[in-house]
C-alpha atoms as a PDB file:
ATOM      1  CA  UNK A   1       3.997   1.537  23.078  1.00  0.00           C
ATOM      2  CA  UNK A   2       0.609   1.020  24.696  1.00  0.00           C
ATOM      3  CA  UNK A   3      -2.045   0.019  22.590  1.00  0.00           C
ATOM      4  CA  UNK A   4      -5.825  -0.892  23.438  1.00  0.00           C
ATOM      5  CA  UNK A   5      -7.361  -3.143  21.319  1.00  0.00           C
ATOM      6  CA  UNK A   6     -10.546  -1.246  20.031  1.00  0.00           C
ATOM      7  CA  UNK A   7     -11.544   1.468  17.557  1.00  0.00           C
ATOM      8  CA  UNK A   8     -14.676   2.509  16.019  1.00  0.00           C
ATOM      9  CA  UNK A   9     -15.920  -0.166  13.524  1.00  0.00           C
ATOM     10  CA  UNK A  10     -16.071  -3.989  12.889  1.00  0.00           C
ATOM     11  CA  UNK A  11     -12.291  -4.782  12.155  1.00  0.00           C
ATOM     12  CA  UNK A  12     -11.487  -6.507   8.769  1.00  0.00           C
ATOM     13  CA  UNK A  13     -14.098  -9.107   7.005  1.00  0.00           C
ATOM     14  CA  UNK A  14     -13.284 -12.454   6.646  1.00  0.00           C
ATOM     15  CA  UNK A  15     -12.957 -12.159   2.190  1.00  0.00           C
ATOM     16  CA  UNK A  16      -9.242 -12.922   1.583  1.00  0.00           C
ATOM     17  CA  UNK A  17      -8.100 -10.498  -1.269  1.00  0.00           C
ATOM     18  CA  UNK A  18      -4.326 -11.264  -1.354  1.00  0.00           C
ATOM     19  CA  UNK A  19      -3.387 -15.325  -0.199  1.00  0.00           C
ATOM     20  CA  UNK A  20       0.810 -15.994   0.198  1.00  0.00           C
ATOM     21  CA  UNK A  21       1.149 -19.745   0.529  1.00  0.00           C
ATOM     22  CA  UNK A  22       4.437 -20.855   1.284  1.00  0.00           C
ATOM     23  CA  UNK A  23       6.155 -18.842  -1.600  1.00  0.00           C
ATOM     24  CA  UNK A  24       9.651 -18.727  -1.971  1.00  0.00           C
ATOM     25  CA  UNK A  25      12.174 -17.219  -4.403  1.00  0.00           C
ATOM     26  CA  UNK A  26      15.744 -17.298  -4.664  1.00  0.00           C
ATOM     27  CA  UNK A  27      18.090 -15.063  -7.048  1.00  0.00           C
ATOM     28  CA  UNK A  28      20.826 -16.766  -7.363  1.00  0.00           C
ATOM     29  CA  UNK A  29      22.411 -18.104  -4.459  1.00  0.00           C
ATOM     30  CA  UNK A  30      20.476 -15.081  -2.524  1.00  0.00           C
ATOM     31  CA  UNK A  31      17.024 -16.633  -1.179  1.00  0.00           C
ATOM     32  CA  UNK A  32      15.080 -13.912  -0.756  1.00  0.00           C
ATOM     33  CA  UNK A  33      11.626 -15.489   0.704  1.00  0.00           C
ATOM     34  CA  UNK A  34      11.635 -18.704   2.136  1.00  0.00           C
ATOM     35  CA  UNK A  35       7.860 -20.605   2.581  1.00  0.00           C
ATOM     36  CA  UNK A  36       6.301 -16.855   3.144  1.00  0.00           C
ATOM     37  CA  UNK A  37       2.671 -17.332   4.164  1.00  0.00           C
ATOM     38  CA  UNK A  38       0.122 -14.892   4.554  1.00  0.00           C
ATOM     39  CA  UNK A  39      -3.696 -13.290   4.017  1.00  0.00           C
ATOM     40  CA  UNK A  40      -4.908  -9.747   3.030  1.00  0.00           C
ATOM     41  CA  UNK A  41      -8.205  -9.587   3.982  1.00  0.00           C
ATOM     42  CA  UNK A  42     -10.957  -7.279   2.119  1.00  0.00           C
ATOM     43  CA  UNK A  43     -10.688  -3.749   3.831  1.00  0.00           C
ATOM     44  CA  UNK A  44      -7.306  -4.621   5.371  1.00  0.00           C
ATOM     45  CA  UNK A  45      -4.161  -2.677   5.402  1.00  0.00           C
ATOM     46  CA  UNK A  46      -0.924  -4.946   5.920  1.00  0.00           C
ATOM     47  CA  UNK A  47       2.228  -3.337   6.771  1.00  0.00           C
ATOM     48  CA  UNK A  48       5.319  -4.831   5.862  1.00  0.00           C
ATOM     49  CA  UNK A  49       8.296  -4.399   7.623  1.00  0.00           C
ATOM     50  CA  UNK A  50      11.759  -5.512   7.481  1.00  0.00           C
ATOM     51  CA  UNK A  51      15.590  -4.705   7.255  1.00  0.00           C
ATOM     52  CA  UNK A  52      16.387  -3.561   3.788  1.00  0.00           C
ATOM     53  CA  UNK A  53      16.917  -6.706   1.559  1.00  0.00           C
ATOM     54  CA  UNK A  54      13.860  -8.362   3.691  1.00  0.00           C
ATOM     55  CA  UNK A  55      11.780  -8.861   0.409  1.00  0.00           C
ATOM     56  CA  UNK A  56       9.280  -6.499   0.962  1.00  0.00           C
ATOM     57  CA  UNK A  57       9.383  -4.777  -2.280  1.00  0.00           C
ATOM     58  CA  UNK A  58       9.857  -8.344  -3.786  1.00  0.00           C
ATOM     59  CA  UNK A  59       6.168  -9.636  -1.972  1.00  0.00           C
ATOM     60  CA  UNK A  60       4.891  -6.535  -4.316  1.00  0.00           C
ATOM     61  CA  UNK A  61       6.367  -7.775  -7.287  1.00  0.00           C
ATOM     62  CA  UNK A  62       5.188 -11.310  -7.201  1.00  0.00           C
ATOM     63  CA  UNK A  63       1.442 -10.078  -6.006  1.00  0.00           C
ATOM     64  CA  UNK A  64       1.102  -8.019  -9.100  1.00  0.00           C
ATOM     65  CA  UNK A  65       2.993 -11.100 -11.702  1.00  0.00           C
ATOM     66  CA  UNK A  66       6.091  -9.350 -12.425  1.00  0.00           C
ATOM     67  CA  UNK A  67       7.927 -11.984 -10.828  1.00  0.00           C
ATOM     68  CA  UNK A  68       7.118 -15.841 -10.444  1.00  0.00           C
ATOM     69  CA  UNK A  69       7.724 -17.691  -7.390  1.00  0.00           C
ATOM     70  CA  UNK A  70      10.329 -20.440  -7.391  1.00  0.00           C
ATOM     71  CA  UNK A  71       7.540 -22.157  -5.118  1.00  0.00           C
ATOM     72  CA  UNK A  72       4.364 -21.577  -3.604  1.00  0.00           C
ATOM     73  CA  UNK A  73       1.018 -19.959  -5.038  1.00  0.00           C
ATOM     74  CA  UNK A  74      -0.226 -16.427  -5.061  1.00  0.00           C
ATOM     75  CA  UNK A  75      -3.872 -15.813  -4.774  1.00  0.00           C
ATOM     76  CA  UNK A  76      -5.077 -12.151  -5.718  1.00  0.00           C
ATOM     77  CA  UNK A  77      -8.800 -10.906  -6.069  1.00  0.00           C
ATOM     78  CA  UNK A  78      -9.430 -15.181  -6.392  1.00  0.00           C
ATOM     79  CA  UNK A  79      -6.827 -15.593  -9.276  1.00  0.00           C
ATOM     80  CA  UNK A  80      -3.793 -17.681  -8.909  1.00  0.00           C
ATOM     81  CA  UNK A  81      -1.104 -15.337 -10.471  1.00  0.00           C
ATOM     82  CA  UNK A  82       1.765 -17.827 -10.627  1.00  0.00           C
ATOM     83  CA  UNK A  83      -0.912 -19.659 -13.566  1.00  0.00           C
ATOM     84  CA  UNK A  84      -1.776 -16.953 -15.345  1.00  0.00           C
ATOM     85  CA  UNK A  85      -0.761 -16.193 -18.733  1.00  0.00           C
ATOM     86  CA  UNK A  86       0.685 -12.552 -19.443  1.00  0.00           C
ATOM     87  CA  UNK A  87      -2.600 -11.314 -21.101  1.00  0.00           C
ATOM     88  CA  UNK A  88      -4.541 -12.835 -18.423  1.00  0.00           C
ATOM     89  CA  UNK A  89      -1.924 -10.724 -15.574  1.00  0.00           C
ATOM     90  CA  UNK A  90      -2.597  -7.285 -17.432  1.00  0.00           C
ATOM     91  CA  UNK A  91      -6.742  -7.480 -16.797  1.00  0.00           C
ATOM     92  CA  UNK A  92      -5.929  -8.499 -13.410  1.00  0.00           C
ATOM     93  CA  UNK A  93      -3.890  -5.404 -12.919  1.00  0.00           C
ATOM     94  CA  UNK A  94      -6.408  -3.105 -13.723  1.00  0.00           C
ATOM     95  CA  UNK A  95      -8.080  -4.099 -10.711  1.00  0.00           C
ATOM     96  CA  UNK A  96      -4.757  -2.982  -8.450  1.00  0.00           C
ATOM     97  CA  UNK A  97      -3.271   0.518  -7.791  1.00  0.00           C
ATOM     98  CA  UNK A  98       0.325   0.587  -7.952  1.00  0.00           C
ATOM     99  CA  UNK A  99       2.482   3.770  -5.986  1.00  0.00           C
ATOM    100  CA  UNK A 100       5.803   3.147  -6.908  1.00  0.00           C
ATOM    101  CA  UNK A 101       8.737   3.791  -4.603  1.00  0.00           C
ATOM    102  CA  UNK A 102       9.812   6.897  -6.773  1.00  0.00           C
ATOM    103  CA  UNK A 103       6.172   7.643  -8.044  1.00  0.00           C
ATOM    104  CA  UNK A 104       7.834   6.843 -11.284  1.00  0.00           C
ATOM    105  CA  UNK A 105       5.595   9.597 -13.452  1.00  0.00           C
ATOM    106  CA  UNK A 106       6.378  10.617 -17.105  1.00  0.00           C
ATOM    107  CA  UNK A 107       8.273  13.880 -17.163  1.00  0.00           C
ATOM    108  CA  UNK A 108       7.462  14.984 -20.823  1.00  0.00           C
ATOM    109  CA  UNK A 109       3.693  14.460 -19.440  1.00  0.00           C
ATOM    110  CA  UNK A 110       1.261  17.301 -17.339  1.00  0.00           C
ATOM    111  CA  UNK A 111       0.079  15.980 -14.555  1.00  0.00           C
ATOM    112  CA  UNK A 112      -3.849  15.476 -16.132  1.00  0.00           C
ATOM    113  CA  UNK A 113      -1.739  13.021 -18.360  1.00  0.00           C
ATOM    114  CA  UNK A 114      -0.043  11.723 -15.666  1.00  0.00           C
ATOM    115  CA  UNK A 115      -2.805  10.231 -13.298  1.00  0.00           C
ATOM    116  CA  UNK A 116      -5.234   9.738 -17.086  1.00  0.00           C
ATOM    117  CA  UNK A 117      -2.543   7.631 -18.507  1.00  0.00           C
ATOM    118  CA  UNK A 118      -4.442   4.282 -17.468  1.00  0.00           C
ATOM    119  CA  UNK A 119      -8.040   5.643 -17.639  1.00  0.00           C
ATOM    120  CA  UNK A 120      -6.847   6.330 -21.581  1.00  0.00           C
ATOM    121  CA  UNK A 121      -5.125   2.945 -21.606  1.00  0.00           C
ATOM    122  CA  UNK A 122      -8.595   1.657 -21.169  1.00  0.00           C
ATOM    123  CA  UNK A 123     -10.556   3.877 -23.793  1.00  0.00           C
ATOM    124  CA  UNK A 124     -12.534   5.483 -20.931  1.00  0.00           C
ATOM    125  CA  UNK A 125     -14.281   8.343 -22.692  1.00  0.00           C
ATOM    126  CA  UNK A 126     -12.905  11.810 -22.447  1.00  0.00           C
ATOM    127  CA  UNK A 127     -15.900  13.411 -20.048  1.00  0.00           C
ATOM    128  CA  UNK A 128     -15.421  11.046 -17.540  1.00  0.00           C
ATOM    129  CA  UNK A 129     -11.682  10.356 -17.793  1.00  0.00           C
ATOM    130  CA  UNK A 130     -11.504  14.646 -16.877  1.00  0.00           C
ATOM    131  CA  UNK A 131     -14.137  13.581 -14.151  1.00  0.00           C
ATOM    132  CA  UNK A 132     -12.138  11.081 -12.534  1.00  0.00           C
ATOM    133  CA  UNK A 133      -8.999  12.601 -13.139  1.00  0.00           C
ATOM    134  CA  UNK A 134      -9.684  15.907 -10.959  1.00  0.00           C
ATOM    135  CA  UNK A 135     -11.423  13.596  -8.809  1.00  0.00           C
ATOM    136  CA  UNK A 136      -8.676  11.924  -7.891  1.00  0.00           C
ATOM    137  CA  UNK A 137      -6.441  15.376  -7.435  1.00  0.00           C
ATOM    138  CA  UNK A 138      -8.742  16.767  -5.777  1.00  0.00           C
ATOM    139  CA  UNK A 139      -8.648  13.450  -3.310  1.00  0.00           C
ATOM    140  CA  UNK A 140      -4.919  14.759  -2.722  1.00  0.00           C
ATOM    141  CA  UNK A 141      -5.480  18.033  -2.567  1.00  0.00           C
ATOM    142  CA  UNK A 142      -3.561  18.860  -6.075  1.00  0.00           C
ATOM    143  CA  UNK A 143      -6.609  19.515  -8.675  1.00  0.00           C
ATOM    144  CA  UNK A 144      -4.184  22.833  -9.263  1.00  0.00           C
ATOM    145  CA  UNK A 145      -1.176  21.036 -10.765  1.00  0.00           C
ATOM    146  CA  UNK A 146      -3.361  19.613 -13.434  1.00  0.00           C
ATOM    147  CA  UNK A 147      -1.120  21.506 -16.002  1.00  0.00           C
ATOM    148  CA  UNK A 148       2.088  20.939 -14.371  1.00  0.00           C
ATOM    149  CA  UNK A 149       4.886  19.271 -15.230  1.00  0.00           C
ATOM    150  CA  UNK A 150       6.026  16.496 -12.724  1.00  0.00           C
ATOM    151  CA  UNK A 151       9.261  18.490 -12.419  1.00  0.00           C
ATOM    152  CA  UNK A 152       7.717  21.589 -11.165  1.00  0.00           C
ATOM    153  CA  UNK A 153       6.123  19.722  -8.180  1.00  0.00           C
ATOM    154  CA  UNK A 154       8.174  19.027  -5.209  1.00  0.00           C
ATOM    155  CA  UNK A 155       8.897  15.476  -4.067  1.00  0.00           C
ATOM    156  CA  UNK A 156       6.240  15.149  -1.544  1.00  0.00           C
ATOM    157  CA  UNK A 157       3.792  16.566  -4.419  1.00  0.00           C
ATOM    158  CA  UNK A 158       5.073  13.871  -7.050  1.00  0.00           C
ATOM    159  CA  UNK A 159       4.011  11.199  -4.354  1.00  0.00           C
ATOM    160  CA  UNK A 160       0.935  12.787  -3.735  1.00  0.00           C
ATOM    161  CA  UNK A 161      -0.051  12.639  -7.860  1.00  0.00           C
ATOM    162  CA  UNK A 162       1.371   8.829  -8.539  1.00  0.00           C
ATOM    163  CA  UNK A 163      -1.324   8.023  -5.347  1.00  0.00           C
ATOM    164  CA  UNK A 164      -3.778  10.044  -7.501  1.00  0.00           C
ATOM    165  CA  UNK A 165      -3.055   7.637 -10.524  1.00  0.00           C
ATOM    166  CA  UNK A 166      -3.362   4.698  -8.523  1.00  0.00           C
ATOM    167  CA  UNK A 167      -6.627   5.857  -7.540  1.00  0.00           C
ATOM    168  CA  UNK A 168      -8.048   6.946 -10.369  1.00  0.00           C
ATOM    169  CA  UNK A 169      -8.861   3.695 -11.488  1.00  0.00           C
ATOM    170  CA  UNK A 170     -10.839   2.765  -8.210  1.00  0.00           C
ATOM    171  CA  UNK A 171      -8.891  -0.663  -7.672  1.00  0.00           C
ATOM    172  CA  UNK A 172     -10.242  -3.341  -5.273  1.00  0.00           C
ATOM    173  CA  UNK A 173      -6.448  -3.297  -3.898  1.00  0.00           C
ATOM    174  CA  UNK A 174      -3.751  -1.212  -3.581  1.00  0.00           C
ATOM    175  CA  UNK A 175       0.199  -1.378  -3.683  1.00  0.00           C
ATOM    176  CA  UNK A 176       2.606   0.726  -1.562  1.00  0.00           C
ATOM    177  CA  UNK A 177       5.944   0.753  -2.362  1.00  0.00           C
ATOM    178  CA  UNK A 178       7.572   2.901   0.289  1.00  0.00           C
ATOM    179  CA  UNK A 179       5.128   5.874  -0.290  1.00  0.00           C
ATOM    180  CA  UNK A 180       7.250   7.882   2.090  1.00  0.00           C
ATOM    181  CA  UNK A 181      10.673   6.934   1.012  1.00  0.00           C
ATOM    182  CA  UNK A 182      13.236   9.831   0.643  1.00  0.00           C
ATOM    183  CA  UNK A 183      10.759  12.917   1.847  1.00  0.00           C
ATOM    184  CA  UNK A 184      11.238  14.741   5.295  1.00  0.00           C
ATOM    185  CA  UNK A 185       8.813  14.176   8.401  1.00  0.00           C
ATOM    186  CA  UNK A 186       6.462  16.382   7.401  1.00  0.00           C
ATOM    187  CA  UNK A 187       5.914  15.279   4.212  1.00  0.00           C
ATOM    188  CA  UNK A 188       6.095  11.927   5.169  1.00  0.00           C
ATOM    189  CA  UNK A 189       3.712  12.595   7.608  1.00  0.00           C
ATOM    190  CA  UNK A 190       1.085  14.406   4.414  1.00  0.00           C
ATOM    191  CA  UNK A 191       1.666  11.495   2.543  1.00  0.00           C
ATOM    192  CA  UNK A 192       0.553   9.107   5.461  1.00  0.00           C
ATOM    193  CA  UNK A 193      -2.684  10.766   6.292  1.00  0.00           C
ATOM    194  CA  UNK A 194      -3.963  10.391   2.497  1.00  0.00           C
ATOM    195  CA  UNK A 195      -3.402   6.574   2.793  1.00  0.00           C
ATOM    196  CA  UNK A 196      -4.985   6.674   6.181  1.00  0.00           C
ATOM    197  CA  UNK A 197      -8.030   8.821   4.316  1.00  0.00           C
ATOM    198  CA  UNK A 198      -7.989   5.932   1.250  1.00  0.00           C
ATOM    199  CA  UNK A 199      -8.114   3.498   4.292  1.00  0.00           C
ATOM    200  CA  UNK A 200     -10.851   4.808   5.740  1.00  0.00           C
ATOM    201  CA  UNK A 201     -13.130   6.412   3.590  1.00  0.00           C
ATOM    202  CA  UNK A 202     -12.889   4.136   0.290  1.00  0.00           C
ATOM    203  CA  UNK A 203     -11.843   0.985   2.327  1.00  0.00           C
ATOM    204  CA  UNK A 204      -9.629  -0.682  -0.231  1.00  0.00           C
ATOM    205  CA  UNK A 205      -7.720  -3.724   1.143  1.00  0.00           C
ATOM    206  CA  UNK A 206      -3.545  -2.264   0.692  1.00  0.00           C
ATOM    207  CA  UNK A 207      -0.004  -4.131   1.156  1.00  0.00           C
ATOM    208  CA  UNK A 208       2.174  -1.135   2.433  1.00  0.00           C
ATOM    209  CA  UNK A 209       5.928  -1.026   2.411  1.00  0.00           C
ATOM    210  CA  UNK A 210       7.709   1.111   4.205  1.00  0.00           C
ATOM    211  CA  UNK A 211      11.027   1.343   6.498  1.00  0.00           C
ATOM    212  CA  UNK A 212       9.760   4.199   8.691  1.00  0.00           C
ATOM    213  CA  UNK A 213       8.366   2.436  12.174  1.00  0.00           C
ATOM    214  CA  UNK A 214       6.703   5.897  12.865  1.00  0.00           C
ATOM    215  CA  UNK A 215       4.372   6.146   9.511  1.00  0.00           C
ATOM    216  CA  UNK A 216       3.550   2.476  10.435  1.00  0.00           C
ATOM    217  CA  UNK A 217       2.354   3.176  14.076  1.00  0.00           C
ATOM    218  CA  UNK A 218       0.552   6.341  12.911  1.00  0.00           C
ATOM    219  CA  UNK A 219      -1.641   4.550  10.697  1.00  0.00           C
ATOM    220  CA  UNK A 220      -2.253   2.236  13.142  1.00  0.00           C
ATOM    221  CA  UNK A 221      -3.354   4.917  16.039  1.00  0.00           C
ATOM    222  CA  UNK A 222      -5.111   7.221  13.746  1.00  0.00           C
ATOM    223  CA  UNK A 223      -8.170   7.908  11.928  1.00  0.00           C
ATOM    224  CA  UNK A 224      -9.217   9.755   8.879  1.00  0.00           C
ATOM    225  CA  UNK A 225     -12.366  12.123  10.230  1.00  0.00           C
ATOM    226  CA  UNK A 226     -14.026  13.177   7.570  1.00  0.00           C
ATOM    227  CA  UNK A 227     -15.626  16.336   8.753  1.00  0.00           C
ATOM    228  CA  UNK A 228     -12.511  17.569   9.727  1.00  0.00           C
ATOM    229  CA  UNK A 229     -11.075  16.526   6.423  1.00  0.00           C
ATOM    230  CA  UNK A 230      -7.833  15.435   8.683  1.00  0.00           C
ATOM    231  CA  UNK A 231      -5.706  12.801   9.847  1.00  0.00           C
ATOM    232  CA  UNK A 232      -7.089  12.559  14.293  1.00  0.00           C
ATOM    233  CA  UNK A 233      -5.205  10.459  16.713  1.00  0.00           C
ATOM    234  CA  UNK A 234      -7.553   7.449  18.091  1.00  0.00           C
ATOM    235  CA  UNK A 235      -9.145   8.338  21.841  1.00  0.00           C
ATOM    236  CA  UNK A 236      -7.832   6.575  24.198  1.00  0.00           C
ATOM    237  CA  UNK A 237      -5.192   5.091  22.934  1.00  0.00           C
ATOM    238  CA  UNK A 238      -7.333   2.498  20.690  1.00  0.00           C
ATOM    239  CA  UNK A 239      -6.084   1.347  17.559  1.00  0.00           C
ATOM    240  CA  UNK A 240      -7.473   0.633  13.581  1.00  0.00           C
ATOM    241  CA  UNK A 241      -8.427  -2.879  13.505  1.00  0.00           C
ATOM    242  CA  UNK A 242      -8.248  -3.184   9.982  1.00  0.00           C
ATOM    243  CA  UNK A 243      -4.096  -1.946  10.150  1.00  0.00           C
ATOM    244  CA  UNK A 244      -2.016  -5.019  10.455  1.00  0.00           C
ATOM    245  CA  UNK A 245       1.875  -6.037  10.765  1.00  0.00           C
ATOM    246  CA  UNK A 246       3.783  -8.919   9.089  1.00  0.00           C
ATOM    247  CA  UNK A 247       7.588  -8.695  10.307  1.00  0.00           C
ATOM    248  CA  UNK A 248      10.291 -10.302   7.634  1.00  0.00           C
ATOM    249  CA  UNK A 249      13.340 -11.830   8.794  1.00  0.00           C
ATOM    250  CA  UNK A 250      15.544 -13.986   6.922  1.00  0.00           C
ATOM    251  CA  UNK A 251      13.441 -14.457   4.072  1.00  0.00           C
ATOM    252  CA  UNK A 252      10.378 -15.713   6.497  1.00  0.00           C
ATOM    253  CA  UNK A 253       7.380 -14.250   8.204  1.00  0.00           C
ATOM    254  CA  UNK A 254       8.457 -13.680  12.117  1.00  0.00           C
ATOM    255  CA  UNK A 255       5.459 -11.886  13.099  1.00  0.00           C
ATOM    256  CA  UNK A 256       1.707 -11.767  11.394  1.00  0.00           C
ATOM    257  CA  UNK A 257      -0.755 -10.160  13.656  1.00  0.00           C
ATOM    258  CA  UNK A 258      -2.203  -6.548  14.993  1.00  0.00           C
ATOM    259  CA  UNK A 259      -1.085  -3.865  16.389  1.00  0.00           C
ATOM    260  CA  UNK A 260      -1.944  -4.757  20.276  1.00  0.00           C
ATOM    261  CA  UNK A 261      -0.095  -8.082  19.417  1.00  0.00           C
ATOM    262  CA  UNK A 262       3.056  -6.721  18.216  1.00  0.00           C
ATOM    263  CA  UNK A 263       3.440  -4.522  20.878  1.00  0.00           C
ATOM    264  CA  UNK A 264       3.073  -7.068  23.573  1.00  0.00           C
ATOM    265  CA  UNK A 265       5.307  -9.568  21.798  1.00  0.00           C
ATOM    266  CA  UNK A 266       7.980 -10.945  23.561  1.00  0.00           C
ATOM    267  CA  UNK A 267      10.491 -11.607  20.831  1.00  0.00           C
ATOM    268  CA  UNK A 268      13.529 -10.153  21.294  1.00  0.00           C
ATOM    269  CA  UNK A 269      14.244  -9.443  17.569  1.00  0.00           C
ATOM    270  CA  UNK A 270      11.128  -8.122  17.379  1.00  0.00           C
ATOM    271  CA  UNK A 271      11.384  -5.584  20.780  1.00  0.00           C
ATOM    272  CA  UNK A 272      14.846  -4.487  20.199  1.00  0.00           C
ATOM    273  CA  UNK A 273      13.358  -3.569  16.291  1.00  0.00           C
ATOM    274  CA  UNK A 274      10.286  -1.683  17.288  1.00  0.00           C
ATOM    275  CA  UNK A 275      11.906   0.176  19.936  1.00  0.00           C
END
């Protein structure tokens, strides 16, 4: 892969949204991170790759307080997550966007219902819940399913709506659980260029799972042009500053850096499991 190390804009700011320090967690007798250390900067996306059983999935988990870390602390938005007391955790995650692996939506609910569910949660008033609900369809290109049923969307759809609900709420960061996992190329591919578009257009900081190497290097060499109202490969070969890489192994962080970085790394682990 050849990379160059420039793309239109500044690169990420220096605000930390999401601080790892030296977390670990064990279930069991299966450690599943071992003194994992890391930063999300504001505006950043951080991809996280990894063999299945790395403890990607696991990283989401403990950032949104669903699961406490055996050691280590967990900064988000400036709280410390592994202090915070259950009511304390629920304000905190009204400030994140969640997409679930399986977009995890309520059958018996329309999709309106679907993507208002946290908007109502809140008490938001009727007018403006619509508002931001059609919004936020009309951000994925679905304000026609309003009165669907999840089950009468396809797959790809379904993912398309549970990023809708994550958006709705306008969150400072956002959680990717394997957005593509289980669709076909194409979709995959659909999915992709909406998180690219929420990258670049609303510039919310994101911790991305996935297993897919190609989804990862597309976000990384492609930009959201707004005009166009499409995903655009990056001219000559430059990349998005703001897309990073962490690399689990083992339960610890092998590689932390960009995109130009991983590509010229000379780890052989690392080579043989980008190539």
């Amino acid at each position: 892969m050849s990379v160059a190390p420039l793309q239109p804009g500044d690169g990420h700011q220096q605000e930390r949204t999401i601080v790892f320090d030296d977390v670990a967690i064990a279930f069991d007798d299966n450690v599943v991170l071992d003194g994992v250390s890391f930063q999300l900067h504001t505006g950043e996306t951080k991809i996280l790759l990894g063999v299945a059983g790395a403890g990607k999935s696991t990283i989401l988990k403990l950032a949104l307080g669903l699961l406490k870390p055996d050691r280590g602390s967990i900064w988000v938005l400036g709280h410390d997550v592994t202090q915070m007391k259950e009511e304390e955790l629920f304000a905190l995650r009204r400030r994140i966007g969640m997409v679930f692996q399986e977009s995890a939506l309520f059958d018996s609910a329309k999709v309106r219902e679907n993507v208002a569910y946290r908007l109502i949660e809140e008490h938001v008033p009727p007018d403006e819940t619509e508002r931001r609900v059609r919004e936020a369809l009309r951000f994925v290109e679905l304000e026609h399913t309003l009165d669907l049923f999840p089950a009468e969307l396809s797959g790809g759809m379904r993912r398309r709506v549970a990023i809708a609900r994550a958006i709705v709420t306008q969150p400072e960061v956002l959680l990717y659980d394997s957005p593509t996992g289980g669709l076909d190329p194409v979709t995959s591919t659909t999915i992709i260029e909406l998180v690219v578009k929420q990258r670049d257009v609303y510039h919310t900081s994101a911790l991305l799972v996935t297993h897919r190497l190609q989804d990862a290097f597309t976000m990384a060499t492609h930009y959201f042009d707004t005009q166009a109202n499409e995903m655009r490969p990056l001219p000559d070969k430059k990349v998005n500053l703001d897309t990073t890489f962490i690399i689990l192994r083992d339960g610890k962080v092998i590689f932390d850096g960009t995109t130009l970085e991983l590509a010229r790394s000379k780890d052989e682990y690392i080579r043989e499991y980008i190539s």
